[in-house]
PDB file of N, CA and C in Angstrom:
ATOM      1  N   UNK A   1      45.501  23.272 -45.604  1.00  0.00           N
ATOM      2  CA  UNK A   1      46.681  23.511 -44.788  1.00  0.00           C
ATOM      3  C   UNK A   1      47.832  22.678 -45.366  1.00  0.00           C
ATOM      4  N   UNK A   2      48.977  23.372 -45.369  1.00  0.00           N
ATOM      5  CA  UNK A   2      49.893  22.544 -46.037  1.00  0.00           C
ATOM      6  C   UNK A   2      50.960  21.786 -45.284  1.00  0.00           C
ATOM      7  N   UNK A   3      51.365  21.050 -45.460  1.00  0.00           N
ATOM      8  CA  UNK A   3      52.749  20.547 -44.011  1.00  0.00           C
ATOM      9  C   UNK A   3      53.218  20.817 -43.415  1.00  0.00           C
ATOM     10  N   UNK A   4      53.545  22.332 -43.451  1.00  0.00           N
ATOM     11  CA  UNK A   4      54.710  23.030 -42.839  1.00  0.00           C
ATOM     12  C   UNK A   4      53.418  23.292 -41.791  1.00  0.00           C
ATOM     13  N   UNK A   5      52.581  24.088 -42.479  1.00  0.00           N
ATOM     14  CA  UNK A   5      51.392  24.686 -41.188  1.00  0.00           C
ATOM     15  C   UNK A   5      51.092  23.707 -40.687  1.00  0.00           C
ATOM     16  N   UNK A   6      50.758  22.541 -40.862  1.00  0.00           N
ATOM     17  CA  UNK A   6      50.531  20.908 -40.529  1.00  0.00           C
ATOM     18  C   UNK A   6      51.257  20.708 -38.679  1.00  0.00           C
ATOM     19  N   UNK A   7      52.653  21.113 -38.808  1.00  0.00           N
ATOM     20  CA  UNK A   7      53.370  20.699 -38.182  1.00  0.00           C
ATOM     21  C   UNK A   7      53.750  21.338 -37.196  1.00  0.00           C
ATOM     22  N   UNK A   8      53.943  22.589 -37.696  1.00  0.00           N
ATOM     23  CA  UNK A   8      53.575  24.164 -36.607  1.00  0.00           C
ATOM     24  C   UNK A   8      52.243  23.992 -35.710  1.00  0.00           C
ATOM     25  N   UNK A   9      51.233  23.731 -36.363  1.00  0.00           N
ATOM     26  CA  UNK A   9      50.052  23.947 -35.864  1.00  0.00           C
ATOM     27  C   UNK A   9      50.130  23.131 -34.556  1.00  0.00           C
ATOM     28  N   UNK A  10      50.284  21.797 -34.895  1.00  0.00           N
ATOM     29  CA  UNK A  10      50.744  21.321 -33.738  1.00  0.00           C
ATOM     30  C   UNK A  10      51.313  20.620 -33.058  1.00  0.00           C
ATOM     31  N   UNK A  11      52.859  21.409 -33.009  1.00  0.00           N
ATOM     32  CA  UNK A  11      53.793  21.838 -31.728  1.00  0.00           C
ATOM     33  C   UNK A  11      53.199  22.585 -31.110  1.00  0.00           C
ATOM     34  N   UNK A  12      52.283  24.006 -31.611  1.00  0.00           N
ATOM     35  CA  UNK A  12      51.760  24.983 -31.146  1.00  0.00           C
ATOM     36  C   UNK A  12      50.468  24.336 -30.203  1.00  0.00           C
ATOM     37  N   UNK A  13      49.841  23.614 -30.385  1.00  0.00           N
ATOM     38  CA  UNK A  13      48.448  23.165 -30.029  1.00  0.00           C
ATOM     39  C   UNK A  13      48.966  22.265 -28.951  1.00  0.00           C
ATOM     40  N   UNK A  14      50.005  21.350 -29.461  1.00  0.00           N
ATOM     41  CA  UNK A  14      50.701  20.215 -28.290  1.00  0.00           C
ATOM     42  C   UNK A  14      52.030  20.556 -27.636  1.00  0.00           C
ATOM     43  N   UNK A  15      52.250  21.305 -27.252  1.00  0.00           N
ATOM     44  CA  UNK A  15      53.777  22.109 -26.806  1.00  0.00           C
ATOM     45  C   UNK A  15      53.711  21.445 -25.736  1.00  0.00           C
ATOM     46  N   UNK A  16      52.951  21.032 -24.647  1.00  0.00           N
ATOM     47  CA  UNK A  16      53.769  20.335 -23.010  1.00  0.00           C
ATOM     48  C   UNK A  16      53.969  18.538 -23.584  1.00  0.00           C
ATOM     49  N   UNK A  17      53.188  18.367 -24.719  1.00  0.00           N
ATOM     50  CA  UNK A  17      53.454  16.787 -24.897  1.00  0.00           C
ATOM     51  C   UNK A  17      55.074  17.038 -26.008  1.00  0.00           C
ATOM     52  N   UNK A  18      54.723  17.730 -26.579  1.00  0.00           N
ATOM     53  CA  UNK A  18      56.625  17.538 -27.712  1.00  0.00           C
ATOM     54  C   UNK A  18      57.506  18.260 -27.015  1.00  0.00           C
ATOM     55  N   UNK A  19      57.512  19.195 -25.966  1.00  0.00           N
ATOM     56  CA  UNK A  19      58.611  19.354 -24.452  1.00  0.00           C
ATOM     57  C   UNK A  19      58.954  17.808 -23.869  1.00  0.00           C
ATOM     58  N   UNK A  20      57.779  17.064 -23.317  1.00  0.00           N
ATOM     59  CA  UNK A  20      57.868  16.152 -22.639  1.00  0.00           C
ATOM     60  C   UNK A  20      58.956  15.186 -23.628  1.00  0.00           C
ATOM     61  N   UNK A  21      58.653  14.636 -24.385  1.00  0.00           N
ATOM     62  CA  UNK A  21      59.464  14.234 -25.337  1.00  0.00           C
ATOM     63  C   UNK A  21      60.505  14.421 -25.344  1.00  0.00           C
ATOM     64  N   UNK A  22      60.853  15.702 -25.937  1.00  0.00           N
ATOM     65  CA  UNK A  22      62.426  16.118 -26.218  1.00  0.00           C
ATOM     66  C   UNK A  22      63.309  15.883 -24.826  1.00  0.00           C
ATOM     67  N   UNK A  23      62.849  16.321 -23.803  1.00  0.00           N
ATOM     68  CA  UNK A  23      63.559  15.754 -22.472  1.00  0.00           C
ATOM     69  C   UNK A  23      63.793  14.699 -22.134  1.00  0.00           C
ATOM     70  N   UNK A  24      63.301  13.598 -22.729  1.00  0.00           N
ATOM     71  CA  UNK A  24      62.675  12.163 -22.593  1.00  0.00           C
ATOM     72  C   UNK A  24      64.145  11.686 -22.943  1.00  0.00           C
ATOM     73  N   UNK A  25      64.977  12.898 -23.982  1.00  0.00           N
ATOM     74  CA  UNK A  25      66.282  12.324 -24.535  1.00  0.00           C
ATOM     75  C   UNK A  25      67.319  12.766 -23.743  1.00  0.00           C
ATOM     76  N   UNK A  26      68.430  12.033 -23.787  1.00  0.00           N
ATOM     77  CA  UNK A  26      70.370  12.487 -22.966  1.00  0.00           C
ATOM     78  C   UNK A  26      70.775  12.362 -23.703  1.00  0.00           C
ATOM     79  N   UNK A  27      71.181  13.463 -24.142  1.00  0.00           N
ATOM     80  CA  UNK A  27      72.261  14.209 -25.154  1.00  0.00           C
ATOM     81  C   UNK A  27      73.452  14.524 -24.628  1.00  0.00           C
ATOM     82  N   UNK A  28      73.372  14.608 -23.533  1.00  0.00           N
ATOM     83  CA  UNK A  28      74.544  15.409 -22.828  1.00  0.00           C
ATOM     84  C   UNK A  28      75.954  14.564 -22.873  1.00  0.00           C
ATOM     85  N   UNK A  29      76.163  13.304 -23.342  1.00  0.00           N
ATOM     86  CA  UNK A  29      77.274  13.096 -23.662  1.00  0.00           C
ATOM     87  C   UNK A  29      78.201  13.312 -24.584  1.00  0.00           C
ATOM     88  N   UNK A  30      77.384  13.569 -25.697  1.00  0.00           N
ATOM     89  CA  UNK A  30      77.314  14.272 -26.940  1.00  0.00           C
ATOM     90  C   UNK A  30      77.526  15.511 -27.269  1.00  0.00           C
ATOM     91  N   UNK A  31      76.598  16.575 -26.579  1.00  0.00           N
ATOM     92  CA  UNK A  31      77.305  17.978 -26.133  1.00  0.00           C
ATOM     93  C   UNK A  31      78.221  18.010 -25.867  1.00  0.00           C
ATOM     94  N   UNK A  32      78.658  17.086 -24.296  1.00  0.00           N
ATOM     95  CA  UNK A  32      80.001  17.460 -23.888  1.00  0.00           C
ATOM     96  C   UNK A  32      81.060  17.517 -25.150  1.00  0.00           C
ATOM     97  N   UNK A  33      81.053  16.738 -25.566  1.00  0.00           N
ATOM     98  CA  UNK A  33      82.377  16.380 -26.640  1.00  0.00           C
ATOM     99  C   UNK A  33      82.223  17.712 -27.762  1.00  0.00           C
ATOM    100  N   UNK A  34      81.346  18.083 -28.177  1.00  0.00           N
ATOM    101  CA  UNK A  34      80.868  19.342 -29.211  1.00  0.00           C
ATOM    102  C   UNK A  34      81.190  20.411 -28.657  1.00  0.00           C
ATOM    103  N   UNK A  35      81.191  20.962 -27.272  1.00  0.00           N
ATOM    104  CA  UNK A  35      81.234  21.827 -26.645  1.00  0.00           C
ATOM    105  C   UNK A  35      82.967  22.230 -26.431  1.00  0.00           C
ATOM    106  N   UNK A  36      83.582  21.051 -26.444  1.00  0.00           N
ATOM    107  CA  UNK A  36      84.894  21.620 -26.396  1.00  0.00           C
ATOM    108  C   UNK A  36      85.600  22.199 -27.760  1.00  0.00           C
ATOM    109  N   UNK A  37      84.612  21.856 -28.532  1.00  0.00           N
ATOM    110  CA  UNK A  37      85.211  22.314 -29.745  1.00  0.00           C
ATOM    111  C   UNK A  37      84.767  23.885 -30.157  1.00  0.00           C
ATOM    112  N   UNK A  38      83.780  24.414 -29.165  1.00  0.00           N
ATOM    113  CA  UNK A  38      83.133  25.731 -29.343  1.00  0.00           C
ATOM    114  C   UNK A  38      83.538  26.946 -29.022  1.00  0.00           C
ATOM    115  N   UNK A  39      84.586  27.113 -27.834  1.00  0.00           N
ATOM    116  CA  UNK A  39      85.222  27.803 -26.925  1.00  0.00           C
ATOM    117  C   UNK A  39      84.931  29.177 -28.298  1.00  0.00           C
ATOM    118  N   UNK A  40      84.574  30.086 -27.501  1.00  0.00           N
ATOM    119  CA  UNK A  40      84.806  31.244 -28.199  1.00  0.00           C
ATOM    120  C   UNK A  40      83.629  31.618 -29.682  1.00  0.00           C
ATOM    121  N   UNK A  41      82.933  30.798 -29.813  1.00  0.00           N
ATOM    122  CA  UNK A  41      82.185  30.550 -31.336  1.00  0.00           C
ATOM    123  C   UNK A  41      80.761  31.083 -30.657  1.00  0.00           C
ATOM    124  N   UNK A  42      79.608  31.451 -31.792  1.00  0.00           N
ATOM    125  CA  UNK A  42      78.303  31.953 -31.515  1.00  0.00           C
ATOM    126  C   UNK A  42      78.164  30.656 -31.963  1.00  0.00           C
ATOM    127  N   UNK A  43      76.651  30.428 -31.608  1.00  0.00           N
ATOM    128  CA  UNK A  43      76.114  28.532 -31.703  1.00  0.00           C
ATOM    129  C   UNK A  43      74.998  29.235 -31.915  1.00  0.00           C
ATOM    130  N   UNK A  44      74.257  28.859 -33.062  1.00  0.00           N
ATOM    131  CA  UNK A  44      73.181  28.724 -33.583  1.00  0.00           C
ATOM    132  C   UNK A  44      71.991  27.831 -33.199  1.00  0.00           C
ATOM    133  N   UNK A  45      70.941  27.558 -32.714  1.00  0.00           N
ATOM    134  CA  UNK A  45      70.516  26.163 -32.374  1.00  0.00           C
ATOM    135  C   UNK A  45      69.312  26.457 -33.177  1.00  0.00           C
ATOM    136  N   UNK A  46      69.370  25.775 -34.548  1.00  0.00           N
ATOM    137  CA  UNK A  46      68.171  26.084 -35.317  1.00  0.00           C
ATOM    138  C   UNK A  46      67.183  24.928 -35.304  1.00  0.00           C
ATOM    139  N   UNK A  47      66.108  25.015 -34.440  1.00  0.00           N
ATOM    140  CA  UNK A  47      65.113  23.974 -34.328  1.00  0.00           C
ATOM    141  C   UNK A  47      65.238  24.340 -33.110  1.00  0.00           C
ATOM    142  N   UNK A  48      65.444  25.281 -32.017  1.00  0.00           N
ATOM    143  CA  UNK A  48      65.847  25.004 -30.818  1.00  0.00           C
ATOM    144  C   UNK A  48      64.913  24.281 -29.802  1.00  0.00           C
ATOM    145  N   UNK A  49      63.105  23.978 -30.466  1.00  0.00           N
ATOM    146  CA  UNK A  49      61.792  23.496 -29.933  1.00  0.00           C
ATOM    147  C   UNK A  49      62.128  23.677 -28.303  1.00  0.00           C
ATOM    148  N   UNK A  50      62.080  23.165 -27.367  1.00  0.00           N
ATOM    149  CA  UNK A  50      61.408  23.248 -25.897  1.00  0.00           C
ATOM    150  C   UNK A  50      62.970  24.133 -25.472  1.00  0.00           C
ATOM    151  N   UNK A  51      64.307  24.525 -25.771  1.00  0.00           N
ATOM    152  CA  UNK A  51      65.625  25.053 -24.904  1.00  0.00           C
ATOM    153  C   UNK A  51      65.691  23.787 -24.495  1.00  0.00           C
ATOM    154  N   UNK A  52      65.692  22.322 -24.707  1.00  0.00           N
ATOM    155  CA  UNK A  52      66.679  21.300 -23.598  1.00  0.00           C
ATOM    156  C   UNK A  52      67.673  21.718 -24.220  1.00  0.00           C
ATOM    157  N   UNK A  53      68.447  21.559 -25.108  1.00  0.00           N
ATOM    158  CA  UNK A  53      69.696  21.830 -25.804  1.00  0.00           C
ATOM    159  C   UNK A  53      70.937  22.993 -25.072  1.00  0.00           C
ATOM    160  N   UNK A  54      69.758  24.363 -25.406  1.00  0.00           N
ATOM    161  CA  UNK A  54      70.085  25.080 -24.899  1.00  0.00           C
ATOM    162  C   UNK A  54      70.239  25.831 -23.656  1.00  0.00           C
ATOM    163  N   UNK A  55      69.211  24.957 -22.789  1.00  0.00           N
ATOM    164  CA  UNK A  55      69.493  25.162 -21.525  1.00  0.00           C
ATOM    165  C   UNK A  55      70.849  24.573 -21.130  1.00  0.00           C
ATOM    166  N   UNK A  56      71.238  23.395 -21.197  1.00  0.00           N
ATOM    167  CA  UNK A  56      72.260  22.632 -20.934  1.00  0.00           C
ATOM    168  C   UNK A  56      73.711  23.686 -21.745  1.00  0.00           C
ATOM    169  N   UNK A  57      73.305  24.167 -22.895  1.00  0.00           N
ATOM    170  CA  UNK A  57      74.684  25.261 -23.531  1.00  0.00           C
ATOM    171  C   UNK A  57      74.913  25.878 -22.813  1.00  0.00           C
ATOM    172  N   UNK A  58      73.708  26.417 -21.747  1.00  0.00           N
ATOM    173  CA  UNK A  58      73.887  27.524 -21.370  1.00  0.00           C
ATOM    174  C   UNK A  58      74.818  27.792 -20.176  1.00  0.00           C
ATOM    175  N   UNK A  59      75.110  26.663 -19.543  1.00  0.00           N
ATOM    176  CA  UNK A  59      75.526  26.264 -18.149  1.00  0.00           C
ATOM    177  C   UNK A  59      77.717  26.688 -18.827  1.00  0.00           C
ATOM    178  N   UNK A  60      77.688  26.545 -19.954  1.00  0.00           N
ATOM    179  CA  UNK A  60      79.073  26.578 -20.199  1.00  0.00           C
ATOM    180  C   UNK A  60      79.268  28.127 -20.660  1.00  0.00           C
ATOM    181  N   UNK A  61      78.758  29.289 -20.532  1.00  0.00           N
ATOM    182  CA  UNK A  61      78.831  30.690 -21.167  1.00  0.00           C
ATOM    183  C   UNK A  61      79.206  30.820 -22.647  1.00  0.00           C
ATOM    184  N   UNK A  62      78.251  30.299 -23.450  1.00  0.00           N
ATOM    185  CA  UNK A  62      78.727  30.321 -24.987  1.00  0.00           C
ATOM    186  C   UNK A  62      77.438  31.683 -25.359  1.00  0.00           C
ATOM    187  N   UNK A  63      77.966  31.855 -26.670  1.00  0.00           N
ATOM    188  CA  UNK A  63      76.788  33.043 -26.921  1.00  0.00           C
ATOM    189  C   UNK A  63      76.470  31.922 -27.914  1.00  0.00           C
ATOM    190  N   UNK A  64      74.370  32.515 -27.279  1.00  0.00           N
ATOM    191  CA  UNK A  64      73.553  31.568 -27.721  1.00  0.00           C
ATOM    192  C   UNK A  64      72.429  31.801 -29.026  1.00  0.00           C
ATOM    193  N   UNK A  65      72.435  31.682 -29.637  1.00  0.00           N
ATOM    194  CA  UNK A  65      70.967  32.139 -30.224  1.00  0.00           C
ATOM    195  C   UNK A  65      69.948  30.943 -30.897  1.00  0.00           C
ATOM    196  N   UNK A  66      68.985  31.253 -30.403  1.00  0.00           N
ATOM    197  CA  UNK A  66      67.443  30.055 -30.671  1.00  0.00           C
ATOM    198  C   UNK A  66      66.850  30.108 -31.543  1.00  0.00           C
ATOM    199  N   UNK A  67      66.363  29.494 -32.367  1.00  0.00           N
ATOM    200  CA  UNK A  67      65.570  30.092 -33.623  1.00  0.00           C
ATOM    201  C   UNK A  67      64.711  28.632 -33.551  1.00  0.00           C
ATOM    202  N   UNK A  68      62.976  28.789 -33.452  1.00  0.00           N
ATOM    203  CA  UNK A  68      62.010  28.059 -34.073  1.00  0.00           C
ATOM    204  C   UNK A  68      60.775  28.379 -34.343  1.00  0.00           C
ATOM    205  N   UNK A  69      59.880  27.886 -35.343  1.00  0.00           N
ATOM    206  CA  UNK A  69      59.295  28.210 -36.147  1.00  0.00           C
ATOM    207  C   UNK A  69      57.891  28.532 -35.201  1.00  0.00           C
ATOM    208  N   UNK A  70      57.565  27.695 -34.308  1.00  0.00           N
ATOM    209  CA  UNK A  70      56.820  27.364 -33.224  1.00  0.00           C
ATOM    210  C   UNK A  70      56.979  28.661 -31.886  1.00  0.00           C
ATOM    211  N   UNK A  71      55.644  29.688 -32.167  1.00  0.00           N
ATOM    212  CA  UNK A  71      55.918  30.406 -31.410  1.00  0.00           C
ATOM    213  C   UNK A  71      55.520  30.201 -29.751  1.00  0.00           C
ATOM    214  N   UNK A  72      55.014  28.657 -29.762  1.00  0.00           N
ATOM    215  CA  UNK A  72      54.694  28.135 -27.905  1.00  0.00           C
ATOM    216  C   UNK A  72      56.390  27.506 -27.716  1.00  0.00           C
ATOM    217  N   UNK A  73      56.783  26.551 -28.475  1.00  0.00           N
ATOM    218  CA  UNK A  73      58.086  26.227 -28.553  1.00  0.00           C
ATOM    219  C   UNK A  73      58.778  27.589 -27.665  1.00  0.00           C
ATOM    220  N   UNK A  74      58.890  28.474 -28.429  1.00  0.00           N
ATOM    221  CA  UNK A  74      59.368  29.850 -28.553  1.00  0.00           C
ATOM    222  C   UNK A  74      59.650  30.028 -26.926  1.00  0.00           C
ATOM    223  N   UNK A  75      58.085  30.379 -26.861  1.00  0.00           N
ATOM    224  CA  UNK A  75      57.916  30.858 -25.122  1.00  0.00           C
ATOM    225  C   UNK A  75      58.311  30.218 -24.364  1.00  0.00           C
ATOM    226  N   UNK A  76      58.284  28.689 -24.621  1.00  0.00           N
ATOM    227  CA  UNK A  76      58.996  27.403 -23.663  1.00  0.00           C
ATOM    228  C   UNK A  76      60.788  27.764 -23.728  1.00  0.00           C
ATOM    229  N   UNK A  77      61.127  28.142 -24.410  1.00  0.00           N
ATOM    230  CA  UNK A  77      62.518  28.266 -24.531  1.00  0.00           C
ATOM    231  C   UNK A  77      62.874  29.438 -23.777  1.00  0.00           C
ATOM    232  N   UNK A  78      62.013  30.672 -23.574  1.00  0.00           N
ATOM    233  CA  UNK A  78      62.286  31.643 -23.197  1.00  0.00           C
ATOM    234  C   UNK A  78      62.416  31.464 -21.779  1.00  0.00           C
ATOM    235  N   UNK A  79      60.978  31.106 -21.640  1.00  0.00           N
ATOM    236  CA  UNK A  79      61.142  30.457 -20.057  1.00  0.00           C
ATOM    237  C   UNK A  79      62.044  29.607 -19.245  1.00  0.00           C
ATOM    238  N   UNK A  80      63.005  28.664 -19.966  1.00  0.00           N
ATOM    239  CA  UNK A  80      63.861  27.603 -19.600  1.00  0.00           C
ATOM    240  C   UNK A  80      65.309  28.292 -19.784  1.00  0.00           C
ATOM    241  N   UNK A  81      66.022  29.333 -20.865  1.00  0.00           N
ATOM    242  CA  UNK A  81      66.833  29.914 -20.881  1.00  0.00           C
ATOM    243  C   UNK A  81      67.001  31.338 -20.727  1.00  0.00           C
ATOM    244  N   UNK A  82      68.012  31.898 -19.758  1.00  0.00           N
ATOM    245  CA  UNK A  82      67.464  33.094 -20.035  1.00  0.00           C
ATOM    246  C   UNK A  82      68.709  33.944 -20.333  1.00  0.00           C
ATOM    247  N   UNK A  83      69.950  33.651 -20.835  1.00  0.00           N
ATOM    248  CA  UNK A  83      70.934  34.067 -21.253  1.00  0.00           C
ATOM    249  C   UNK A  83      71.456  33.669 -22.740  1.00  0.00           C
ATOM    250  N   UNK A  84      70.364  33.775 -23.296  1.00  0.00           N
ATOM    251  CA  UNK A  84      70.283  33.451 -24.924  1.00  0.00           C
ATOM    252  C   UNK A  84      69.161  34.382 -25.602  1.00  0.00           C
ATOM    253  N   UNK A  85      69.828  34.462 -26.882  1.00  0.00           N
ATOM    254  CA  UNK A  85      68.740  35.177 -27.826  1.00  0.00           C
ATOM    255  C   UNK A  85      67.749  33.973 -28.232  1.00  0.00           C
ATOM    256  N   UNK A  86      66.708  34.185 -28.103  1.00  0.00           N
ATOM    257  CA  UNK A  86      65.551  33.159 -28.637  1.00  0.00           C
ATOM    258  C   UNK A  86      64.591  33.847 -29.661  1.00  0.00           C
ATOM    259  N   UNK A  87      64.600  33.382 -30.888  1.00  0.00           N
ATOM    260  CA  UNK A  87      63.659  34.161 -31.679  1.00  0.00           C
ATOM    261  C   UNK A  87      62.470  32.806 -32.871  1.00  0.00           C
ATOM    262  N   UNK A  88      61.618  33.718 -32.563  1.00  0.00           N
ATOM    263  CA  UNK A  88      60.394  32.961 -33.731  1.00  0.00           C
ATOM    264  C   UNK A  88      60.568  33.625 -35.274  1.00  0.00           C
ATOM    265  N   UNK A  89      60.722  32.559 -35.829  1.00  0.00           N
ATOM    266  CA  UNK A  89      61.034  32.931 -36.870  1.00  0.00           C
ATOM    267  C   UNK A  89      60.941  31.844 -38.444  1.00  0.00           C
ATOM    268  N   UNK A  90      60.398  31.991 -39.336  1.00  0.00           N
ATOM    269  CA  UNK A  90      60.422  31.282 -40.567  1.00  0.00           C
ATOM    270  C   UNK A  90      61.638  30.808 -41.123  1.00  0.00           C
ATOM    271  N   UNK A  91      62.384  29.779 -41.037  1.00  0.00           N
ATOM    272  CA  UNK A  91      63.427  29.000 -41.741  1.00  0.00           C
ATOM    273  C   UNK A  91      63.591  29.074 -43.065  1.00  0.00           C
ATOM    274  N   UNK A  92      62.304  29.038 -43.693  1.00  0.00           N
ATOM    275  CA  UNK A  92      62.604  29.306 -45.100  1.00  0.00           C
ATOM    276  C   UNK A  92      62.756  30.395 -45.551  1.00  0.00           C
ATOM    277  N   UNK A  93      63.100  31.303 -44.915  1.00  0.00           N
ATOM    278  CA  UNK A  93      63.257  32.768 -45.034  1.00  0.00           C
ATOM    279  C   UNK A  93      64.224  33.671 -44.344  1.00  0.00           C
TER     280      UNK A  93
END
């Protein structure tokens, strides 16, 4: 198995412990200030792992789209946002 599968494997295997985590962080002061600079722009969130990010985008009506490699990630995002495109998908490709 090589790193990449290494690392996929498990987010995929540990998805409620690397959710727990990522929430663990406040970003949101940080957004705020990024967010005024977005008005009108599509936002990419590449790594989007559990939607904290993008749940919190979502509260301001930006068009959203999710992209991570991790298809439990994936479903966690789907479940937490639901006015965004969320897709599984290979980065290196």
């Amino acid at each position: 198995m090589n790193k990449l599968s290494a690392t996929i494997d498990s987010y995929n295997r540990q998805v409620n412990w690397h959710s727990a985590k990522f929430d663990g962080y406040n970003w949101s002061k940080y957004l705020l200030k990024f967010i005024k600079k977005l008005k009108g722009l599509k936002i990419l969130d590449f790594g989007c792992g559990n939607g904290r990010d993008m749940e919190f985008l979502s509260k301001f009506e930006l068009d959203l789209t999710g992209i991570d490699y991790s298809n439990e990630m994936v479903k966690k995002t789907k479940a937490r946002v639901k006015k965004a495109k969320i897709l599984q998908m290979d980065f290196f490709k």
